[in-house]
Protein backbone atom coordinates (compact mmCIF):
# COMPACT_ATOMS: atom_id res chain seq x y z
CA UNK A 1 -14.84 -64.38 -35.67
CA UNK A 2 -11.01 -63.67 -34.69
CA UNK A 3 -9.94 -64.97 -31.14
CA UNK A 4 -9.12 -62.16 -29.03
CA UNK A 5 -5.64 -61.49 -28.19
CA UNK A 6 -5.98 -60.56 -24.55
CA UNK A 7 -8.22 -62.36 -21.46
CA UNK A 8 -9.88 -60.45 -18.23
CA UNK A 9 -8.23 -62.85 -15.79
CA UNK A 10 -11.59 -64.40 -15.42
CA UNK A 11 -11.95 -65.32 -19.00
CA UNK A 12 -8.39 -66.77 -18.76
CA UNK A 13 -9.71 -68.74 -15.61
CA UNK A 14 -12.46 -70.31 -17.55
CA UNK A 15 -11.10 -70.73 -20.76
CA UNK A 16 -8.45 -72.97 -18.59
CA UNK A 17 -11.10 -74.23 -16.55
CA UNK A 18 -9.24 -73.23 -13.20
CA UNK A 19 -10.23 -70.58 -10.06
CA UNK A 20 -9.73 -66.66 -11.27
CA UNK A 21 -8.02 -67.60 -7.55
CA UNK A 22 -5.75 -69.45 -9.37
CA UNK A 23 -5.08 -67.07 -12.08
CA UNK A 24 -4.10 -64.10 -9.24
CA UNK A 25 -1.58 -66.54 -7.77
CA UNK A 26 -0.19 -67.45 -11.22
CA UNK A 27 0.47 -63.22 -11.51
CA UNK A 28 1.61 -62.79 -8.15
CA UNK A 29 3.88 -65.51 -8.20
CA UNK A 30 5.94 -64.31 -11.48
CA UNK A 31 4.71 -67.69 -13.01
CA UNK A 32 1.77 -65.73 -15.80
CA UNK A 33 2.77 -62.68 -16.82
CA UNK A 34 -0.10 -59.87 -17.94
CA UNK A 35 -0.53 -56.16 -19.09
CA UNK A 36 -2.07 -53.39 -17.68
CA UNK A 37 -4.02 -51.22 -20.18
CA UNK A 38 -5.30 -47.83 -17.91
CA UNK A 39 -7.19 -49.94 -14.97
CA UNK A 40 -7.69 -53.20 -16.64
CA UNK A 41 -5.44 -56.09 -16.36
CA UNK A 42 -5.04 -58.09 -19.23
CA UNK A 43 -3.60 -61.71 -20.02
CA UNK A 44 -2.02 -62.14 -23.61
CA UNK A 45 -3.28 -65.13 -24.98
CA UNK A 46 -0.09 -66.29 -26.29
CA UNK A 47 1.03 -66.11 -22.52
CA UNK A 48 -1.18 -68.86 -21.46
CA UNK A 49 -0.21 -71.12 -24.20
CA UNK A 50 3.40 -70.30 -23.07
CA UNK A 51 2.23 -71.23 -18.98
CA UNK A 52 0.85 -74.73 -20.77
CA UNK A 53 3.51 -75.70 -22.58
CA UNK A 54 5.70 -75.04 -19.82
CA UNK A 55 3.41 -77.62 -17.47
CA UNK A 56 2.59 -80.23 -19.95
CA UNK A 57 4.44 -83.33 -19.33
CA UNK A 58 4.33 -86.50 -21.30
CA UNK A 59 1.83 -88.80 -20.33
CA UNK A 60 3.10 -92.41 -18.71
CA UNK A 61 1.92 -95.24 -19.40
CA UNK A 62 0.96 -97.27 -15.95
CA UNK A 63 1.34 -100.91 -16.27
CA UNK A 64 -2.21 -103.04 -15.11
């Protein structure tokens, strides 16, 4: 089965594992952008990998 290409912002929410909360102030702030397709509103999928790799920081070490 092929991935889909587009997310309903809840399916983006929980394929991230955050609030569809989140997700609407993600869009409103500029920060995820999306599509609207008639009344729908639609999340490429290659956007989200773009918000993640733009968050993603490398991990420090924390000496014991």
């Amino acid at each position: 089965m092929n991935a889909p290409i587009a997310l309903s912002p809840l399916e983006a929410a929980e394929s991230l594992g955050v609030s569809r909360s989140t997700i609407y102030r993600l869009m409103d702030s500029g920060r995820l952008r999306f599509v609207k397709v008639g009344r729908r509103t639609l999340i490429p999928t290659s956007l989200l990998h773009e918000l993640l790799d733009g968050v993603t920081k490398p991990c420090q070490e924390v000496d014991k």
